[in-house]
PDB file of N, CA and C in Angstrom:
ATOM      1  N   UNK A   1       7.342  15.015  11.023  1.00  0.00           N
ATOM      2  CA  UNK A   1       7.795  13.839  10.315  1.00  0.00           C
ATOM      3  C   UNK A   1       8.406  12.875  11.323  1.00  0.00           C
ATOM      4  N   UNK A   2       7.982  11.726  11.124  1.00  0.00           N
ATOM      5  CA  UNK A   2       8.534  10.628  12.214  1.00  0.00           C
ATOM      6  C   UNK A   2      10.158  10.109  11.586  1.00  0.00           C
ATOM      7  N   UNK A   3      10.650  10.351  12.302  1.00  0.00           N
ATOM      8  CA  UNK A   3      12.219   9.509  12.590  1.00  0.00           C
ATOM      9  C   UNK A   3      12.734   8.204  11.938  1.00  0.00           C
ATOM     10  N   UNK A   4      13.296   8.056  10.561  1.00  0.00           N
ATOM     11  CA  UNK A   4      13.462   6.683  10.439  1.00  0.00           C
ATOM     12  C   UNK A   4      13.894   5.682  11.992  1.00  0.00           C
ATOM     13  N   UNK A   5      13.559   4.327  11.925  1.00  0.00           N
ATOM     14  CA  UNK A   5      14.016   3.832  12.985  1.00  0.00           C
ATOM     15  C   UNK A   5      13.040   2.261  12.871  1.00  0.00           C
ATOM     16  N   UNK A   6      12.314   1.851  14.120  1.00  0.00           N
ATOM     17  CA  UNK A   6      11.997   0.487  14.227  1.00  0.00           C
ATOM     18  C   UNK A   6      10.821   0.545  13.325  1.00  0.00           C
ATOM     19  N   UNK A   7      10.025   1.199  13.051  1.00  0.00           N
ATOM     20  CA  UNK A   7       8.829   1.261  12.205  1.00  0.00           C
ATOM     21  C   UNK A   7       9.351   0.588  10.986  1.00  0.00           C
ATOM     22  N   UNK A   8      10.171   1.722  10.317  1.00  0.00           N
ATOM     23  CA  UNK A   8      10.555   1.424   8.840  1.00  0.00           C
ATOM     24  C   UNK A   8      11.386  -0.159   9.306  1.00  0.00           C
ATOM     25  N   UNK A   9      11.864  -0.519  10.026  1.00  0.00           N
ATOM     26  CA  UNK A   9      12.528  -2.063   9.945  1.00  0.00           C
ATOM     27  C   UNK A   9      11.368  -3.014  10.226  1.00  0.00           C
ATOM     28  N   UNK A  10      10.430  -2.839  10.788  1.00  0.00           N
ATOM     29  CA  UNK A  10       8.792  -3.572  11.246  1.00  0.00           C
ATOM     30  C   UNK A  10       8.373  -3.681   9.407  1.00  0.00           C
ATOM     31  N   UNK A  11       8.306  -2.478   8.891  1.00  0.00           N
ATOM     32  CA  UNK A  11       7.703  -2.116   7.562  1.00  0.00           C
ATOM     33  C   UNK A  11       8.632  -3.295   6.128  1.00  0.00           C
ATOM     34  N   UNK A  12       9.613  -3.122   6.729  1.00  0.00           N
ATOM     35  CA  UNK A  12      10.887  -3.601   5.483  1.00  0.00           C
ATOM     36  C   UNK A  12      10.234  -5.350   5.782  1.00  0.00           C
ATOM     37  N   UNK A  13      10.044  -5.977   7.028  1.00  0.00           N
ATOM     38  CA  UNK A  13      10.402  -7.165   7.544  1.00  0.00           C
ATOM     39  C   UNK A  13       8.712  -7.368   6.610  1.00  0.00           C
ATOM     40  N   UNK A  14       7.934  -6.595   6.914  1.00  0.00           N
ATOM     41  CA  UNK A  14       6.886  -7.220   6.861  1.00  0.00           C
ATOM     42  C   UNK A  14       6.694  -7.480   5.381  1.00  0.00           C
ATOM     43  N   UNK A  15       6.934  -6.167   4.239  1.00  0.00           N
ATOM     44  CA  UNK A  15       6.758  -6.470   3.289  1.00  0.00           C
ATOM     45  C   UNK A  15       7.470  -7.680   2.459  1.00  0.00           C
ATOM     46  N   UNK A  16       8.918  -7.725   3.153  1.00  0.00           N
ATOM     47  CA  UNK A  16       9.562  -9.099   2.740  1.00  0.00           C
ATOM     48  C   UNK A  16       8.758 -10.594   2.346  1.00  0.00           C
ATOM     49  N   UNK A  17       8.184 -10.454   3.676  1.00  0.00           N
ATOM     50  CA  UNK A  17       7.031 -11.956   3.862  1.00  0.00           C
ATOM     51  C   UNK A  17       6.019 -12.035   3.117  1.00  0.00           C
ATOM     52  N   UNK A  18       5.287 -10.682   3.057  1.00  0.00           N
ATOM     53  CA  UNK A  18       5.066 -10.133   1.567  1.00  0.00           C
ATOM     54  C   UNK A  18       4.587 -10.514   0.334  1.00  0.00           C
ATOM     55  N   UNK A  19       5.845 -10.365   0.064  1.00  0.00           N
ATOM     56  CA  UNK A  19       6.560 -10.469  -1.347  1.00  0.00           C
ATOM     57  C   UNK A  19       6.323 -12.455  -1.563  1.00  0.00           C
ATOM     58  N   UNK A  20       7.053 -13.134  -0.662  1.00  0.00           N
ATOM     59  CA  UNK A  20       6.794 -14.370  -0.849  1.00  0.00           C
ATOM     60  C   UNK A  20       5.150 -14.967  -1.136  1.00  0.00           C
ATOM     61  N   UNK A  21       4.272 -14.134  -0.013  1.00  0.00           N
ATOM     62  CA  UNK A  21       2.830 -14.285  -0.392  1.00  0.00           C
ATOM     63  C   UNK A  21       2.435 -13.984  -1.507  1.00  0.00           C
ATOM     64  N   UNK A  22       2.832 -13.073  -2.404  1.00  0.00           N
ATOM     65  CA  UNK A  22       2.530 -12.580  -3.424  1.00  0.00           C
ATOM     66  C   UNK A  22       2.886 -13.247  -4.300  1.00  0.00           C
ATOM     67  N   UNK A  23       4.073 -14.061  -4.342  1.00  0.00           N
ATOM     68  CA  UNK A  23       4.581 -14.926  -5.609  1.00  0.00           C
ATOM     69  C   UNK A  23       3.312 -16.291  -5.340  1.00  0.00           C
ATOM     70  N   UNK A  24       3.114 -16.875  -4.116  1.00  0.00           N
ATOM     71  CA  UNK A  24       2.003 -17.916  -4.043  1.00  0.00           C
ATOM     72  C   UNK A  24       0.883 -17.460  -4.364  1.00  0.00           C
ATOM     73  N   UNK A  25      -0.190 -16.645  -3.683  1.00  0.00           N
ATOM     74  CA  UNK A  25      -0.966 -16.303  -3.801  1.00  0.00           C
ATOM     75  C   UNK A  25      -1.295 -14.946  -3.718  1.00  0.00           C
ATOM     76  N   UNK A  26      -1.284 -14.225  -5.041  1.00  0.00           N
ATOM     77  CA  UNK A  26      -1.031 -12.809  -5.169  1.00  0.00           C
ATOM     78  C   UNK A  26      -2.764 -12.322  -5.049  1.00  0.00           C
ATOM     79  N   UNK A  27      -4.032 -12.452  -5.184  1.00  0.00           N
ATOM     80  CA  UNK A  27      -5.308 -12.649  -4.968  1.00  0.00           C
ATOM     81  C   UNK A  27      -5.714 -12.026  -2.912  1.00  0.00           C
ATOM     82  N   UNK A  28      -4.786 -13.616  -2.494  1.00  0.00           N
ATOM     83  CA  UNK A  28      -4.944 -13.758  -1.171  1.00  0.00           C
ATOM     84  C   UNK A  28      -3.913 -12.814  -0.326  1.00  0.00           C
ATOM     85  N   UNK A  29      -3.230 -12.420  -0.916  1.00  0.00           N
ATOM     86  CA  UNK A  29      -2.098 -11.197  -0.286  1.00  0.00           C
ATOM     87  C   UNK A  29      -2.976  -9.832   0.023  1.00  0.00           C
ATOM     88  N   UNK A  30      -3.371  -9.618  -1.632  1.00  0.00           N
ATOM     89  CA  UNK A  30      -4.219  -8.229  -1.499  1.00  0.00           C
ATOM     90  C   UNK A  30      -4.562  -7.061   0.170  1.00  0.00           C
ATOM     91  N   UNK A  31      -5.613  -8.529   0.827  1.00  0.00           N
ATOM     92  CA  UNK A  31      -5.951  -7.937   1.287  1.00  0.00           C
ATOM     93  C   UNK A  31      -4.543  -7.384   2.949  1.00  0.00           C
ATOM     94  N   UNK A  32      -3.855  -8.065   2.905  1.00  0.00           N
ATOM     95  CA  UNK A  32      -2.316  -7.797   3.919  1.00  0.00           C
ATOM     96  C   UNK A  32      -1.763  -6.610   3.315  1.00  0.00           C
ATOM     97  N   UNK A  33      -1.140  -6.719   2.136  1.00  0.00           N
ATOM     98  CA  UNK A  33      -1.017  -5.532   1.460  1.00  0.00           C
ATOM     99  C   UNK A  33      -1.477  -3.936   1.597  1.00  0.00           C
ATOM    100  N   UNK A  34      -2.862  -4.358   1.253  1.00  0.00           N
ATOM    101  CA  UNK A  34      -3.390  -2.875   1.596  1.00  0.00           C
ATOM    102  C   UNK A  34      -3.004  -2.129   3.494  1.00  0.00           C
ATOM    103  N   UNK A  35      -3.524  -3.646   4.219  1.00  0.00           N
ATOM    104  CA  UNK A  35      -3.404  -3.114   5.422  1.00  0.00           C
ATOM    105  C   UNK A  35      -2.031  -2.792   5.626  1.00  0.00           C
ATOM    106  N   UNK A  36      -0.910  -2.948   5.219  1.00  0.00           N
ATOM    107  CA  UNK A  36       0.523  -2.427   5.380  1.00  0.00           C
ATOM    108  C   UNK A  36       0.817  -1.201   4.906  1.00  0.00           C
ATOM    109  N   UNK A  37      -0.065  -0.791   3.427  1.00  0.00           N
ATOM    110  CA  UNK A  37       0.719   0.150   3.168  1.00  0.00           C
ATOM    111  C   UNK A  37      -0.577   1.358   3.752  1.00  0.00           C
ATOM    112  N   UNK A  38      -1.448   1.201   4.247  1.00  0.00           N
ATOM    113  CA  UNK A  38      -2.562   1.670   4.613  1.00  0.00           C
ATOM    114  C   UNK A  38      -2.261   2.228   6.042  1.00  0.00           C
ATOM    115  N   UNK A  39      -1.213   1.296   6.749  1.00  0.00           N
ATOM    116  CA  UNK A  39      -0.898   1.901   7.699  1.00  0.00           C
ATOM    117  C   UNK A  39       0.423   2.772   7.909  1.00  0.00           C
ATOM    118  N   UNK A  40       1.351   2.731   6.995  1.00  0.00           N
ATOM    119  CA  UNK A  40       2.185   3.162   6.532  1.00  0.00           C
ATOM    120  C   UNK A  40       1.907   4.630   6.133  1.00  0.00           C
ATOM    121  N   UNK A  41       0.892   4.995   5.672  1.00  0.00           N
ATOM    122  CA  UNK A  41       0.469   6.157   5.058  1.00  0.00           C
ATOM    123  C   UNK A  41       0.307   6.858   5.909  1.00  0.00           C
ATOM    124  N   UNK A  42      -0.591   6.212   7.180  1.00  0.00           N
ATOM    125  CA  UNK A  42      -0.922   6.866   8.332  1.00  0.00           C
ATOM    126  C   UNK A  42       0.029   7.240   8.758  1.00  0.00           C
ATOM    127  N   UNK A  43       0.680   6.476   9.194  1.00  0.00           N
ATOM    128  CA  UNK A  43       2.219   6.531  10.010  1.00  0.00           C
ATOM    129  C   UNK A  43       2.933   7.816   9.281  1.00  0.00           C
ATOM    130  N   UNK A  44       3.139   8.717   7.988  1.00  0.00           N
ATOM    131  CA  UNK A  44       3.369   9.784   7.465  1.00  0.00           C
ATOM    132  C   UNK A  44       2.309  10.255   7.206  1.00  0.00           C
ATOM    133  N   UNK A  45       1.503  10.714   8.258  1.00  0.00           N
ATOM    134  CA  UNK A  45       0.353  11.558   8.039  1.00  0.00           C
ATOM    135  C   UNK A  45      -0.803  11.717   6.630  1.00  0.00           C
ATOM    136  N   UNK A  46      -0.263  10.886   5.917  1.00  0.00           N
ATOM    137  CA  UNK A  46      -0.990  11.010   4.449  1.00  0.00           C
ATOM    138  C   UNK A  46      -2.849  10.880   5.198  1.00  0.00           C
ATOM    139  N   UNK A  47      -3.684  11.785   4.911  1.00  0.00           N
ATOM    140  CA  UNK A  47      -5.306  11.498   4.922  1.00  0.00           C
ATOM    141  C   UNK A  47      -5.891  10.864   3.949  1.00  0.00           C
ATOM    142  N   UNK A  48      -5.795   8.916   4.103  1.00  0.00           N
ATOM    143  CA  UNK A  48      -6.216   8.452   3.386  1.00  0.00           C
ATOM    144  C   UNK A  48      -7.652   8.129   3.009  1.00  0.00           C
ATOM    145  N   UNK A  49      -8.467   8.457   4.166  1.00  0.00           N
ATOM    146  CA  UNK A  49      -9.830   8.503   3.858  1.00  0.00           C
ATOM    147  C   UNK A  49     -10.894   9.680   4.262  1.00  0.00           C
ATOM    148  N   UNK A  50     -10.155  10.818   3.802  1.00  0.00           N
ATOM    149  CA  UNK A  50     -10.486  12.305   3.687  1.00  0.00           C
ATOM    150  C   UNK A  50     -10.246  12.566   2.803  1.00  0.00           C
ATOM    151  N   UNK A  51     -10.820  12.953   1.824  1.00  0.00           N
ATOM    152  CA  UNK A  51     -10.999  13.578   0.613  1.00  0.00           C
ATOM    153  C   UNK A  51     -10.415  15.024   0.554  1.00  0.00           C
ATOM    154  N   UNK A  52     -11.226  15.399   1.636  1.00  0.00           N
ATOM    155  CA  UNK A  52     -11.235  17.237   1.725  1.00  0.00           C
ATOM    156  C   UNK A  52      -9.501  17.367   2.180  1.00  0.00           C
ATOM    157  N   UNK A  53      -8.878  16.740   3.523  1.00  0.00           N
ATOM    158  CA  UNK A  53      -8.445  16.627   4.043  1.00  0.00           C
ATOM    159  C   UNK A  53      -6.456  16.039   3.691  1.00  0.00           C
ATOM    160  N   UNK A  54      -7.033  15.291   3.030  1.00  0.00           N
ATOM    161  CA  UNK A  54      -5.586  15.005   2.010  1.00  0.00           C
ATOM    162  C   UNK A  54      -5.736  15.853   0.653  1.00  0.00           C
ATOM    163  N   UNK A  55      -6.457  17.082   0.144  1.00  0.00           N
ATOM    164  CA  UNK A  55      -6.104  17.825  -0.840  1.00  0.00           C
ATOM    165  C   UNK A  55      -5.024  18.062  -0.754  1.00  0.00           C
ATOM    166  N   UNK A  56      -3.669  18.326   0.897  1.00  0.00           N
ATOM    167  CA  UNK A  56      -2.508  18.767   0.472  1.00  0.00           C
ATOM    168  C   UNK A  56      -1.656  17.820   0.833  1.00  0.00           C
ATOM    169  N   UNK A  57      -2.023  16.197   0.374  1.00  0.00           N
ATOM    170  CA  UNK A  57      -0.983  15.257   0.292  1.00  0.00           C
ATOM    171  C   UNK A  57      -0.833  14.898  -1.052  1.00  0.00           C
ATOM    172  N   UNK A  58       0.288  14.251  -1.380  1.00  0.00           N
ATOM    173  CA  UNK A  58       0.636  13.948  -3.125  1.00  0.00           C
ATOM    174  C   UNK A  58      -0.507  13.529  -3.345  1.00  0.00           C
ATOM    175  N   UNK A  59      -1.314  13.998  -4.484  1.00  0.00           N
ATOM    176  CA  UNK A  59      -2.373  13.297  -5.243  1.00  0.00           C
ATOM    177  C   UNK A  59      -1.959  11.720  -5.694  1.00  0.00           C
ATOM    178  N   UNK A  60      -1.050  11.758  -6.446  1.00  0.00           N
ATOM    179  CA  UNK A  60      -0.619  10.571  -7.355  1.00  0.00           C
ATOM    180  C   UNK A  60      -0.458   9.327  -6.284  1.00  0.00           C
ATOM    181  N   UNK A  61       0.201   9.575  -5.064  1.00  0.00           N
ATOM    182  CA  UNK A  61       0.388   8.763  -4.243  1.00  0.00           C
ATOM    183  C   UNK A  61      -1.027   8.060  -3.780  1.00  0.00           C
ATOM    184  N   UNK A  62      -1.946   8.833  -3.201  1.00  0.00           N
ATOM    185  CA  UNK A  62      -3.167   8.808  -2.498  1.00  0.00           C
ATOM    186  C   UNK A  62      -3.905   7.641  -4.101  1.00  0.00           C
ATOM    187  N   UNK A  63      -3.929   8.568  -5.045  1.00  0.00           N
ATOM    188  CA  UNK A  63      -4.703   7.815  -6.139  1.00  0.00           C
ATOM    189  C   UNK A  63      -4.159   6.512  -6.133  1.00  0.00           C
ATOM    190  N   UNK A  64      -3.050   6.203  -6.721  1.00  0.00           N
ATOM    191  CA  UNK A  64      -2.560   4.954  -6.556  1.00  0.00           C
ATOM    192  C   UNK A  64      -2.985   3.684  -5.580  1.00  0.00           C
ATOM    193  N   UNK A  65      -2.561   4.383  -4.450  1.00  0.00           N
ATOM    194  CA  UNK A  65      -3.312   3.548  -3.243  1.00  0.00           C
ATOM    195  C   UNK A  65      -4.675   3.254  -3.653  1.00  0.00           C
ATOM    196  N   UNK A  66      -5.285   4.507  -3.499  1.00  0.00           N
ATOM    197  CA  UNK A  66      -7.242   4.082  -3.503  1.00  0.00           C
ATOM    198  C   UNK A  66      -7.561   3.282  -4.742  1.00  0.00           C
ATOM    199  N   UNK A  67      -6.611   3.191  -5.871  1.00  0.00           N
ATOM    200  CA  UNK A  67      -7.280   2.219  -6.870  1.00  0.00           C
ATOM    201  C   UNK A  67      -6.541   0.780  -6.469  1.00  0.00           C
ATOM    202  N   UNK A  68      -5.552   0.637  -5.510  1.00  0.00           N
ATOM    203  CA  UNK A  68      -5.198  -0.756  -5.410  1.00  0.00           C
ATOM    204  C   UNK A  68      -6.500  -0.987  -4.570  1.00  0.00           C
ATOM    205  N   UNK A  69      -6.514  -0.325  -3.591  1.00  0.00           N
ATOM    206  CA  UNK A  69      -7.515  -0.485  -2.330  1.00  0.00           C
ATOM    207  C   UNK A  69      -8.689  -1.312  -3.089  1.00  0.00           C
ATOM    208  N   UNK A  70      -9.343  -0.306  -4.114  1.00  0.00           N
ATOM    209  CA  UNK A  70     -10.300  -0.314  -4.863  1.00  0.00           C
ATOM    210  C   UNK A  70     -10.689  -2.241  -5.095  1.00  0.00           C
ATOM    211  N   UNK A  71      -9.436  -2.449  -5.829  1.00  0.00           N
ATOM    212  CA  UNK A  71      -9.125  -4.088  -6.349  1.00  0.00           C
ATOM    213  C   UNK A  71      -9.042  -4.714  -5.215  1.00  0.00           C
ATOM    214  N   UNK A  72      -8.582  -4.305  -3.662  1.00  0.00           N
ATOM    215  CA  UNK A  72      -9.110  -5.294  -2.449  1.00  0.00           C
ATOM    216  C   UNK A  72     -10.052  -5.322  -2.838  1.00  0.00           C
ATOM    217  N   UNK A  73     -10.934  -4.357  -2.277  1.00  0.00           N
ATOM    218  CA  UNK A  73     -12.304  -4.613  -1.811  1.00  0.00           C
ATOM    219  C   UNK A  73     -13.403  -5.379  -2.211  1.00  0.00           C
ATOM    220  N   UNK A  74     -12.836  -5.649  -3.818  1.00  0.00           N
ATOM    221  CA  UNK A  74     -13.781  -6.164  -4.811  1.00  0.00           C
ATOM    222  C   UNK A  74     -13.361  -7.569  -4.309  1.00  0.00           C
ATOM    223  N   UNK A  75     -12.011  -7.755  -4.251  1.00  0.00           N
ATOM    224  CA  UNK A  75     -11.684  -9.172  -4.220  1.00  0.00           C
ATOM    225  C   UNK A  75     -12.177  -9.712  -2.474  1.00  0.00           C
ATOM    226  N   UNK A  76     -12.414  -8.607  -1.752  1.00  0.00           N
ATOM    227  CA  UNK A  76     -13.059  -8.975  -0.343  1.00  0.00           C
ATOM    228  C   UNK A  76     -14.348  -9.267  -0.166  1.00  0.00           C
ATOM    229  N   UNK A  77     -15.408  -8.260  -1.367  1.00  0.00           N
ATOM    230  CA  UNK A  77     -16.477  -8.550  -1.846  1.00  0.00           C
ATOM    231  C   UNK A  77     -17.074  -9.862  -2.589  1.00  0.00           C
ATOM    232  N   UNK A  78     -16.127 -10.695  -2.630  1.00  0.00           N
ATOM    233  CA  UNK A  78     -16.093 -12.025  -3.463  1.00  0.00           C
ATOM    234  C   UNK A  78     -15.991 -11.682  -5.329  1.00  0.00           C
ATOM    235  N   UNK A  79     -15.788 -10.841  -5.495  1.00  0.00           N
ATOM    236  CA  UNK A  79     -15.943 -10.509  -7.130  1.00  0.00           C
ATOM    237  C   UNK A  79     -15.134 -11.040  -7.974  1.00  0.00           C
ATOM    238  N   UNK A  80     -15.078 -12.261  -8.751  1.00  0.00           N
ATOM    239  CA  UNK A  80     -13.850 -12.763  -8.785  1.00  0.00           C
ATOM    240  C   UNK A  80     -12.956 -11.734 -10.085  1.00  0.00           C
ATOM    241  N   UNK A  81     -11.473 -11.903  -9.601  1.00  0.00           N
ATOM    242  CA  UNK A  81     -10.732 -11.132 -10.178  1.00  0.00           C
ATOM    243  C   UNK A  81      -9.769 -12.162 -11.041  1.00  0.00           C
ATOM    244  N   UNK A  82      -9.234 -11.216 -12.296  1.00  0.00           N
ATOM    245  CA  UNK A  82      -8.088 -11.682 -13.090  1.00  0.00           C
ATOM    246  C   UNK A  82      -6.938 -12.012 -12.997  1.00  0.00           C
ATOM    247  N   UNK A  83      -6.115 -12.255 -13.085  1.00  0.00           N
ATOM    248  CA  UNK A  83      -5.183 -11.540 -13.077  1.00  0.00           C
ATOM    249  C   UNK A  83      -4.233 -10.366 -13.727  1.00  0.00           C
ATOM    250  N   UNK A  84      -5.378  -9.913 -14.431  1.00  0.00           N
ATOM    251  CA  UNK A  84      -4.920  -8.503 -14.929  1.00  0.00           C
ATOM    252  C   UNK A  84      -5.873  -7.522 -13.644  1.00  0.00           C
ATOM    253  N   UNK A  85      -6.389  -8.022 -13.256  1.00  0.00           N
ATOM    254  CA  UNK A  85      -7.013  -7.166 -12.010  1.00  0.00           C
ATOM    255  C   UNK A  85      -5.995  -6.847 -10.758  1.00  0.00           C
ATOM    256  N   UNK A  86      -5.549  -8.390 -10.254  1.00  0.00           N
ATOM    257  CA  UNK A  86      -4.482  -7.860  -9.450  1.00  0.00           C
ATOM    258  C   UNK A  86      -3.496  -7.602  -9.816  1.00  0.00           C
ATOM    259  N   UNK A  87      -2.876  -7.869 -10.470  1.00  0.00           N
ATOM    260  CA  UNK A  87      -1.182  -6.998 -11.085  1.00  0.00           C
ATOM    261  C   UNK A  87      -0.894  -5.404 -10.498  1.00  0.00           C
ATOM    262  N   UNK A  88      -2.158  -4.815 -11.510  1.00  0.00           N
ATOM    263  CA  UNK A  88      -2.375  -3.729 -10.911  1.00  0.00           C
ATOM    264  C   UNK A  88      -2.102  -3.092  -9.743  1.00  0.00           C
ATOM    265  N   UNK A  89      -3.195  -4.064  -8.731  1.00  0.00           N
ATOM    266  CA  UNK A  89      -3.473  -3.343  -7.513  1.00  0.00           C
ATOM    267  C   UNK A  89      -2.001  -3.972  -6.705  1.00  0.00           C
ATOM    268  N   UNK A  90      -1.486  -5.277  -7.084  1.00  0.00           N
ATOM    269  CA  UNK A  90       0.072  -5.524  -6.252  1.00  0.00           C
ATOM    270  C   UNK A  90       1.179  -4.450  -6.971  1.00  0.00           C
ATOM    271  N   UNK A  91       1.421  -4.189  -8.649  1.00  0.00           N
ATOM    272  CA  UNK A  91       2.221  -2.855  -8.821  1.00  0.00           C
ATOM    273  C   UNK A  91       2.009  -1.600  -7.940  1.00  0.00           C
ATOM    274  N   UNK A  92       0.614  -1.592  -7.934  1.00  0.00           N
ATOM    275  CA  UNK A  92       0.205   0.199  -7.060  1.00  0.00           C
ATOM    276  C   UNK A  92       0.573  -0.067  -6.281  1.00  0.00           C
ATOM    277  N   UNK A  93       0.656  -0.914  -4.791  1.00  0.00           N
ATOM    278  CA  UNK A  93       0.977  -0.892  -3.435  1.00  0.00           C
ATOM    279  C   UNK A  93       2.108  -1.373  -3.527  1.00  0.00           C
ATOM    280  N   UNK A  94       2.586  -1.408  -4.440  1.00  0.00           N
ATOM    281  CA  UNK A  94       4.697  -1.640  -4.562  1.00  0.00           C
ATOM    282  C   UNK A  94       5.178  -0.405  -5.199  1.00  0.00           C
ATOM    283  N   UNK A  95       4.590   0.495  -5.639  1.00  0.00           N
ATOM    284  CA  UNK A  95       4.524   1.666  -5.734  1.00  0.00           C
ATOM    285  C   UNK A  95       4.925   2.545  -4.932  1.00  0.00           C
ATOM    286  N   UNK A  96       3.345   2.698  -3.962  1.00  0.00           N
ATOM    287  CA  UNK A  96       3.807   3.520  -2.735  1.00  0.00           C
ATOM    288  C   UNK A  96       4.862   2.877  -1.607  1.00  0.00           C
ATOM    289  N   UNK A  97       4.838   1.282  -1.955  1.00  0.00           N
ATOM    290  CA  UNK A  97       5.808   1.309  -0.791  1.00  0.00           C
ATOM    291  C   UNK A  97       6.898   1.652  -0.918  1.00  0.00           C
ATOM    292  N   UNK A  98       7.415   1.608  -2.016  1.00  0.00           N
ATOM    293  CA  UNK A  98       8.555   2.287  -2.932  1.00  0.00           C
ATOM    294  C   UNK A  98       8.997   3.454  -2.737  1.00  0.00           C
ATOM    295  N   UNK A  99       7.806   4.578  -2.513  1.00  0.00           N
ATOM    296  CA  UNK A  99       7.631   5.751  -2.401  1.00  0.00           C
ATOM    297  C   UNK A  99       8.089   6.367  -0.767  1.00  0.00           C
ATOM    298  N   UNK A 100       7.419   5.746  -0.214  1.00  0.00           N
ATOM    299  CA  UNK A 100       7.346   5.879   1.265  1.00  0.00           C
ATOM    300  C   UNK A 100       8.611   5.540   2.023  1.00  0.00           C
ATOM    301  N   UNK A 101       9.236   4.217   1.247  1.00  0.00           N
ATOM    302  CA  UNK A 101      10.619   4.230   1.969  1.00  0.00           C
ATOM    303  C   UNK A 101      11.785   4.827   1.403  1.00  0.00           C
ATOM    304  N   UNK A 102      10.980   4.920   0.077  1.00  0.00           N
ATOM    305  CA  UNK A 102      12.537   6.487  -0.386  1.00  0.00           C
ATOM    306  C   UNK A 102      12.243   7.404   0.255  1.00  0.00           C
ATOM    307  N   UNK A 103      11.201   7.499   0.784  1.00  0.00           N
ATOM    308  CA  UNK A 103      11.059   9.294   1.144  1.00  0.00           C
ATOM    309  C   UNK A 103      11.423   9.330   2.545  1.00  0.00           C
ATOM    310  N   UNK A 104      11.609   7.916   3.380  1.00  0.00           N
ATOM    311  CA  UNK A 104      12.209   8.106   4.962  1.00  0.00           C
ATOM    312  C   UNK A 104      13.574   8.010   4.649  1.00  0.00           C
ATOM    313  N   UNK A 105      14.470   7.200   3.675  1.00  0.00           N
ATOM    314  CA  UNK A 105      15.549   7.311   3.547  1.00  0.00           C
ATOM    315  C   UNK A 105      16.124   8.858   3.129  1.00  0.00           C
ATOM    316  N   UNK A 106      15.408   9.842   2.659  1.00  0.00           N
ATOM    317  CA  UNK A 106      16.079  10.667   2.410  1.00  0.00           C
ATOM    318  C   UNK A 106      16.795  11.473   3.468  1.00  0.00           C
ATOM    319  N   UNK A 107      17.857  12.460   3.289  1.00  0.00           N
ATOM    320  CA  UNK A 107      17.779  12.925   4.690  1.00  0.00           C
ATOM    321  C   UNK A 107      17.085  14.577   5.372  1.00  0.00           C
TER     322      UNK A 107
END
């Protein structure tokens, strides 16, 4: 397990800026989003694109992610989306980020 420290303050700063993108253009965030919490996952070993391989990381966590992911990709694909499409996928990746920095704060 990695060490709380400059990561998680890199992680806090970034999602901040974030958050402001998301109130303008929550569509055009998506795809920043994913790459934050995408790397974040990594950064706690989660196997986000191993199937076999993350069987022994939280399911719920992993799912979450892959269905926000899911709502990038479409919206990277040009597919146009709702906004009941992204809600979703910005709740799920406020989710895990949620998740991820309670779980470095613990001790």
């Amino acid at each position: 397990m990695l060490e709380p420290g400059l990561d998680r303050h890199e992680w806090e700063t970034e999602w901040q800026a974030l958050e402001d993108q998301v109130e303008d253009s929550p569509r055009e965030a998506l795809p920043e989003l994913d790459d934050l919490i995408g790397r974040m996952l990594e950064a706690r070993g989660y196997a986000i694109d191993d199937a076999v391989a993350a069987a022994g990381d939280e399911p719920d966590v992993l799912a979450t992610f892959r269905t926000a992911r899911e709502i990038t990709r479409r919206w990277e694909r040009g597919d146009d989306l709702s906004p009941g499409d992204v809600v979703p996928a910005i709740d799920g990746y406020r989710s895990v980020y949620e998740h991820l920095t309670a779980e470095r704060a613990a001790p």
